[in-house]
C-alpha atoms as a PDB file:
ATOM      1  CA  UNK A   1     -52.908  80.877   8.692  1.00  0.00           C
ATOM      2  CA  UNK A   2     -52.215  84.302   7.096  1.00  0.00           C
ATOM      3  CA  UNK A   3     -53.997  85.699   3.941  1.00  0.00           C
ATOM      4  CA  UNK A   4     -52.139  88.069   1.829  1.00  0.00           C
ATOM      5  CA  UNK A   5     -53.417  89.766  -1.079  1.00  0.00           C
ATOM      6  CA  UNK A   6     -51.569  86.652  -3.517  1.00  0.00           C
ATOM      7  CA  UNK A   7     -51.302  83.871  -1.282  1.00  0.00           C
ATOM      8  CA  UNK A   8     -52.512  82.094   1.585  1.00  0.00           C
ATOM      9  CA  UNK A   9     -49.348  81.720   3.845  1.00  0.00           C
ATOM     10  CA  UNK A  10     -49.893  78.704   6.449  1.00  0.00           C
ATOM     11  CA  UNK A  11     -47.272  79.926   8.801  1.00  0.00           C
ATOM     12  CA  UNK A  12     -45.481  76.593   8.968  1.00  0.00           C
ATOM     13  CA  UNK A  13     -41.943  76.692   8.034  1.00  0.00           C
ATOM     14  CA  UNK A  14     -40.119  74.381   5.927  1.00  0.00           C
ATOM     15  CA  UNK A  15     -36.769  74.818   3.793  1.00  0.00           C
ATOM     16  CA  UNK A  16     -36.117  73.951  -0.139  1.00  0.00           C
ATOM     17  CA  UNK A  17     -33.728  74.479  -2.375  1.00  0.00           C
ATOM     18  CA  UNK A  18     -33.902  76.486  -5.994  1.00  0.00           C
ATOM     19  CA  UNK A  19     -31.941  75.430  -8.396  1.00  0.00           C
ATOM     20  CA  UNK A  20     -31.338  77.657 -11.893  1.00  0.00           C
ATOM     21  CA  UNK A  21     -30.195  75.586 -14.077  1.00  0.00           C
ATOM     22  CA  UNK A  22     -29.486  77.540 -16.994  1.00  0.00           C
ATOM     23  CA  UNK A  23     -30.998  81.246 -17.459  1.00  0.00           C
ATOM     24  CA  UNK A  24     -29.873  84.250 -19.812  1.00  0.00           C
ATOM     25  CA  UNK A  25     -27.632  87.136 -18.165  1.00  0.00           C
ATOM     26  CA  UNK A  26     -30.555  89.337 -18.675  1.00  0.00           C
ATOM     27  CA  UNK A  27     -32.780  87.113 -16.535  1.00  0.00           C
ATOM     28  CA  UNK A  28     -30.478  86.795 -13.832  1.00  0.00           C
ATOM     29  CA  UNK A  29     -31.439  90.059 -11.948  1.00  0.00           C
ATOM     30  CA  UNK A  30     -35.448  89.269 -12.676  1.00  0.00           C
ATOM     31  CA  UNK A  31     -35.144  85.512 -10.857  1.00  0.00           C
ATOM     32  CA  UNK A  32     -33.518  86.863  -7.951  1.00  0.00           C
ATOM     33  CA  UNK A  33     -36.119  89.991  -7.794  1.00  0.00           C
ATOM     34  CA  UNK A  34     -39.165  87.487  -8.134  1.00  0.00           C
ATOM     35  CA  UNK A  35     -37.467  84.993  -5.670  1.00  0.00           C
ATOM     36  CA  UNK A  36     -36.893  87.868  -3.336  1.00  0.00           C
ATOM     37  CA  UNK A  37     -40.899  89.411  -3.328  1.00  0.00           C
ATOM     38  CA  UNK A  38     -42.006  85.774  -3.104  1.00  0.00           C
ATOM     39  CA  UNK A  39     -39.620  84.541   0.285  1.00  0.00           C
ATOM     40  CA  UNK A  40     -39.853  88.224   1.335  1.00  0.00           C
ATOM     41  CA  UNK A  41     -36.347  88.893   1.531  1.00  0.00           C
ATOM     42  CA  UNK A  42     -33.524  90.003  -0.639  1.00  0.00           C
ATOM     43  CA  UNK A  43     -31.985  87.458  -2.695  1.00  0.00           C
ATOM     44  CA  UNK A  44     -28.687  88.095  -4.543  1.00  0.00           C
ATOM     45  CA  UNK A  45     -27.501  84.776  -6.403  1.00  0.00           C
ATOM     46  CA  UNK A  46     -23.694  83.696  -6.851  1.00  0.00           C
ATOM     47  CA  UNK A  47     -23.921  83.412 -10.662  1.00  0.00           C
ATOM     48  CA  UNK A  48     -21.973  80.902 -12.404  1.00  0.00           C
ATOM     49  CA  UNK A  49     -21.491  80.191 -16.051  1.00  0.00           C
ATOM     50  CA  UNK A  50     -23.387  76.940 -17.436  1.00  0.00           C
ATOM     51  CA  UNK A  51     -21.159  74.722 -19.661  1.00  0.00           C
ATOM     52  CA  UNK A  52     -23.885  72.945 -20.405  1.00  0.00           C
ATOM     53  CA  UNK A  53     -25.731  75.962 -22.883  1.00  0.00           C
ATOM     54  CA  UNK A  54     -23.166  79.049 -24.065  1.00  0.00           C
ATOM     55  CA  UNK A  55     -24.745  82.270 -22.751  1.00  0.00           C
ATOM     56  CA  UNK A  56     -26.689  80.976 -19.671  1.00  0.00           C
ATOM     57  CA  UNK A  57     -25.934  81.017 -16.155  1.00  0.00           C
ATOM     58  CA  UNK A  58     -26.296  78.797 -13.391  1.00  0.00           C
ATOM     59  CA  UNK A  59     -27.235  79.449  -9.408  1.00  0.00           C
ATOM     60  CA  UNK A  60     -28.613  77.537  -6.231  1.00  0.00           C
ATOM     61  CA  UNK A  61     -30.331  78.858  -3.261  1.00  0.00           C
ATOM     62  CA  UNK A  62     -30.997  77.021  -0.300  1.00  0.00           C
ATOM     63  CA  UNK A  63     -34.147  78.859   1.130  1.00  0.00           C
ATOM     64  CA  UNK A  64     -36.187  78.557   4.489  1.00  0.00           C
ATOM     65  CA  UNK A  65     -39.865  79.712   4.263  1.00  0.00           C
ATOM     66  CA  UNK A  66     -43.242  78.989   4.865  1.00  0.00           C
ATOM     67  CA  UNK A  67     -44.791  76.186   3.498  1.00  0.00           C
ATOM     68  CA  UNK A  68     -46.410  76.691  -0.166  1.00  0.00           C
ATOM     69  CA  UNK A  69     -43.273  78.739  -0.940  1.00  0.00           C
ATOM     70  CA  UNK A  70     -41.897  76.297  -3.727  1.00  0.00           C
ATOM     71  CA  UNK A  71     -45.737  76.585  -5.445  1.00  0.00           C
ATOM     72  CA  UNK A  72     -45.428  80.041  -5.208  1.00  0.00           C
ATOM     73  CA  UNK A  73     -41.725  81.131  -6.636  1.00  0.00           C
ATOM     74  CA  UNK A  74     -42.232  78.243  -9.168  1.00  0.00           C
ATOM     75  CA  UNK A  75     -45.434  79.919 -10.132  1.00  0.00           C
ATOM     76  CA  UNK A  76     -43.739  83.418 -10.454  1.00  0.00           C
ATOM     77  CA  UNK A  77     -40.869  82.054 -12.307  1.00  0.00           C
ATOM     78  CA  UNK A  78     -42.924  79.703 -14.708  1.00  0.00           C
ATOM     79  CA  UNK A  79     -43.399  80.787 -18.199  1.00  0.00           C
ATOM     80  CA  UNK A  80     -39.689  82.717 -18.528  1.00  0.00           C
ATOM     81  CA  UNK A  81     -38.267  81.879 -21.799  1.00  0.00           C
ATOM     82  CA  UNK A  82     -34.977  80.344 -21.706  1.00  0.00           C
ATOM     83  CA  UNK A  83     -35.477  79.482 -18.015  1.00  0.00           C
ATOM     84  CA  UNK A  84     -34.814  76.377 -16.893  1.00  0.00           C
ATOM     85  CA  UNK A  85     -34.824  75.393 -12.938  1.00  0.00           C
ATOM     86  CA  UNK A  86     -36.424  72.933 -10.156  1.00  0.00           C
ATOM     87  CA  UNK A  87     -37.710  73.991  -6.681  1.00  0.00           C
ATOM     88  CA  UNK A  88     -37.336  71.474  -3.945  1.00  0.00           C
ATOM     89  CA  UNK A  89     -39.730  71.844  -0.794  1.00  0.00           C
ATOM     90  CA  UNK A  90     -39.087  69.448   2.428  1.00  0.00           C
ATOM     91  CA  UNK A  91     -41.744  67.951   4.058  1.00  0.00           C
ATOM     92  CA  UNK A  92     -43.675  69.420   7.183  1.00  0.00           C
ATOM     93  CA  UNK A  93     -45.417  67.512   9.800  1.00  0.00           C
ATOM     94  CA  UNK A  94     -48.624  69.022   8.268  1.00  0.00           C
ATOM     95  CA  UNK A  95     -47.415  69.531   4.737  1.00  0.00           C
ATOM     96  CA  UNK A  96     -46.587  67.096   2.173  1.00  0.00           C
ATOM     97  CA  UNK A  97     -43.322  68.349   0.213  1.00  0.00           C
ATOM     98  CA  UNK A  98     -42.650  69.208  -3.300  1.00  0.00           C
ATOM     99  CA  UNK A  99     -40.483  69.635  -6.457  1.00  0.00           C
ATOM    100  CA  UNK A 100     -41.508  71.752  -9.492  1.00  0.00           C
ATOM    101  CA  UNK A 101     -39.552  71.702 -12.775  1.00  0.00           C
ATOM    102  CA  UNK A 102     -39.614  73.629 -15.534  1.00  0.00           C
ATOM    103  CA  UNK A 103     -38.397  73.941 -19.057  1.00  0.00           C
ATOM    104  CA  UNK A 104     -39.298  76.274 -21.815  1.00  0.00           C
ATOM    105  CA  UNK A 105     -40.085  73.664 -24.319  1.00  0.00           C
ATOM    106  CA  UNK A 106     -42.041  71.879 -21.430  1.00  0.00           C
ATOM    107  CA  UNK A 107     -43.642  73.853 -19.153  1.00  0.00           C
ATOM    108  CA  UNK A 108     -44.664  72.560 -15.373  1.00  0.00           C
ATOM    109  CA  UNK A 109     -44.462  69.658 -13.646  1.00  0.00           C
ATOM    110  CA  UNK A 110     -45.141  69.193 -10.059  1.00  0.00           C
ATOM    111  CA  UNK A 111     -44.683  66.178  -7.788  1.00  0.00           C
ATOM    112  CA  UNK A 112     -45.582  65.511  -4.281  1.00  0.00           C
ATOM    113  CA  UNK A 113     -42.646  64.415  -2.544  1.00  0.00           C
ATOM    114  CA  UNK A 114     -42.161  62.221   0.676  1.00  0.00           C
ATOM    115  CA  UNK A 115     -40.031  62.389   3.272  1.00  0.00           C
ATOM    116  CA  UNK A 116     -36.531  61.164   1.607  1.00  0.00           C
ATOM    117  CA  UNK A 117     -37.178  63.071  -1.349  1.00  0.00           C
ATOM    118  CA  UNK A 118     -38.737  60.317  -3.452  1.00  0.00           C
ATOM    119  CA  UNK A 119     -42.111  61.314  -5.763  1.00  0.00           C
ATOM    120  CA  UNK A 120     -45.420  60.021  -4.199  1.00  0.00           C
ATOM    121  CA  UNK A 121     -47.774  58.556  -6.515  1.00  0.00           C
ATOM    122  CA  UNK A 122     -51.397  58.991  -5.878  1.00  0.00           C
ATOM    123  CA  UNK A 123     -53.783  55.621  -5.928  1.00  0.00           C
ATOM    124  CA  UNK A 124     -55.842  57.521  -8.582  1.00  0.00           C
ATOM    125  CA  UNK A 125     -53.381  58.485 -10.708  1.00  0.00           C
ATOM    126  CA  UNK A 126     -51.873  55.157 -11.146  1.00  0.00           C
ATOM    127  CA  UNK A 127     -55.224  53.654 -11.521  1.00  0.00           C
ATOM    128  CA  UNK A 128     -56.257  56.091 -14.293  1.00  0.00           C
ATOM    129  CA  UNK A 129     -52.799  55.212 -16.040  1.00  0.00           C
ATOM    130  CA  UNK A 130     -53.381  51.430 -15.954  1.00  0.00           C
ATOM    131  CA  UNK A 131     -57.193  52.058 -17.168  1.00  0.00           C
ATOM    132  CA  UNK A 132     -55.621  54.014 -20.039  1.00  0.00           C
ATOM    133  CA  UNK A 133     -53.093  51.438 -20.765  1.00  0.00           C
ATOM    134  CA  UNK A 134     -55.370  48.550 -20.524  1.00  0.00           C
ATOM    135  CA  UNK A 135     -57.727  51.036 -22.916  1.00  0.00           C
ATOM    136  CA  UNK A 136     -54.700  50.688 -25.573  1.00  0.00           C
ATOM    137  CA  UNK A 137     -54.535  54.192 -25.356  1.00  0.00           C
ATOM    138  CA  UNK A 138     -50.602  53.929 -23.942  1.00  0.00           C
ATOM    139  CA  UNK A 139     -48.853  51.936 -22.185  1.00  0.00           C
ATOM    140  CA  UNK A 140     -47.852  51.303 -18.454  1.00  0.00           C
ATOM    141  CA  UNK A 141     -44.672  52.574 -19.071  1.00  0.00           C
ATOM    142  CA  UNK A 142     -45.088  55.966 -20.795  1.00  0.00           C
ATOM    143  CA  UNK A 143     -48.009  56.826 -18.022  1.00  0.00           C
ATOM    144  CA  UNK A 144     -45.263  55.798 -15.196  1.00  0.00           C
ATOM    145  CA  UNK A 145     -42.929  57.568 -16.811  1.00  0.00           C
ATOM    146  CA  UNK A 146     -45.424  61.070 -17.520  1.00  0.00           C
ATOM    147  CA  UNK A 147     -46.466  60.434 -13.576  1.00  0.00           C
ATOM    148  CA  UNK A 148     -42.525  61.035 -12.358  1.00  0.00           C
ATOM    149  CA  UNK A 149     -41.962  63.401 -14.735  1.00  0.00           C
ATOM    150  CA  UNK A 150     -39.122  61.956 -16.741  1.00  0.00           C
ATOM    151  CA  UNK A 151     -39.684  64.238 -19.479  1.00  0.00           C
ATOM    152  CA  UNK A 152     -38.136  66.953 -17.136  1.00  0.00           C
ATOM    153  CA  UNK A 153     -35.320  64.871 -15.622  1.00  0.00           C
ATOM    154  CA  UNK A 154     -34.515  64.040 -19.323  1.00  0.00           C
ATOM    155  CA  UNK A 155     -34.175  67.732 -20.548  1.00  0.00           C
ATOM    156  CA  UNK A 156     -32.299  68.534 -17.318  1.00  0.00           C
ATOM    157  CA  UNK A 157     -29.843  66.175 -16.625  1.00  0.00           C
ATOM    158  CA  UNK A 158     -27.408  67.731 -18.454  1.00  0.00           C
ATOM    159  CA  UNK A 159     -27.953  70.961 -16.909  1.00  0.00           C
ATOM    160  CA  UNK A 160     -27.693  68.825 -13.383  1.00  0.00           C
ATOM    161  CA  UNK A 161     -24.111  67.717 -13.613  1.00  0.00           C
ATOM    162  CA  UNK A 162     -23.159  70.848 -15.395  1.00  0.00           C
ATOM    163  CA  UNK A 163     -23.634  72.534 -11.869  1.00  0.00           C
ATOM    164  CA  UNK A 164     -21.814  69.718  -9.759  1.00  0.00           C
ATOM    165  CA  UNK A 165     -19.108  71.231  -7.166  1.00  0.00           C
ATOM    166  CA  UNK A 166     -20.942  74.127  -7.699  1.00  0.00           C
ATOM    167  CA  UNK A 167     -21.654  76.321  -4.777  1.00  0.00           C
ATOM    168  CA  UNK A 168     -24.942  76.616  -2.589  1.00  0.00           C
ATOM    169  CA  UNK A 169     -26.054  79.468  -0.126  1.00  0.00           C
ATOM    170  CA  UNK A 170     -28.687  79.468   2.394  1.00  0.00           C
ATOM    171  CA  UNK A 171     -31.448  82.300   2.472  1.00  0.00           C
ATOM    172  CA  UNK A 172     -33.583  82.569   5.701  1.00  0.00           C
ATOM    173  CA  UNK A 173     -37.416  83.808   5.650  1.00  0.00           C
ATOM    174  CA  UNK A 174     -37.092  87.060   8.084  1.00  0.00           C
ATOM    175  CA  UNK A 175     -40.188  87.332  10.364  1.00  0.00           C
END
């Protein structure tokens, strides 16, 4: 395990893909900058217009890295007005896997995902949402449906099949 300055870097590799759903013109150079310090390589996007917002753009890179690389481009992308995207990370044999989404009217949310992509619940989360639940607090369903994020896949479904057909490069970590 490497420490950096930023980051702890664990020196396993693992791949991901970044999607940019929708982001101004004037963003566009900014992503692919902060993308590019975080993998530590140059990124240059294929930039596509978004039907689903006027204005915005679309891209997808297909990224191999070292592990905690999703956490950390999410977290220098996070925050961005008029950005939206998701980061996908595969799983490792010592590292669980993850997607981040993000809107501006939402913020953050972060999953751990398994090994065919699907989100992985922890025990103490779901307990805590029943307790609430049985609390009258909520109910099952709105804490099942805050714990997988559907907020997020609300908000960016339309963004989703805007980009469908569209095309996806691959970006390898050098060194």
């Amino acid at each position: 395990m490497t420490t950096t300055a930023n980051r702890t870097i664990s020196n396993t590799v693992t791949r991901g893909v970044l999607y940019v759903h929708s982001s101004p013109s004037a963003l566009c150079p900014h992503i692919e900058w902060a993308v590019g310090g975080v993998l530590g390589v140059a990124v240059s996007l294929d930039w596509t217009p978004q039907p689903a917002q006027a204005g915005t753009y679309r891209a997808e890179l297909s990224w191999t890295g070292d592990a905690g690389s999703a956490a950390a481009v999410a977290s220098a992308l996070r925050g961005w007005n008029h950005l939206r995207f998701e980061i996908t990370e595969e799983p490792t044999p010592g590292t669980e896997g993850a997607r981040y989404s993000y809107t501006p009217e939402l913020g953050i949310f972060h999953g751990v995902t398994g090994l065919h992509g699907d989100l992985m619940i922890p025990e103490d989360r779901v307990k805590a949402a029943v307790v609430k639940a049985a609390l009258g607090e909520t109910t099952v369903l709105d804490e099942i449906d805050k714990l997988l994020g559907k907020r997020w896949d609300d908000e960016l479904e339309t963004f989703r099949h805007a980009g469908e057909g569209a095309p996806v490069r691959w970006l390898h970590q050098v060194g």
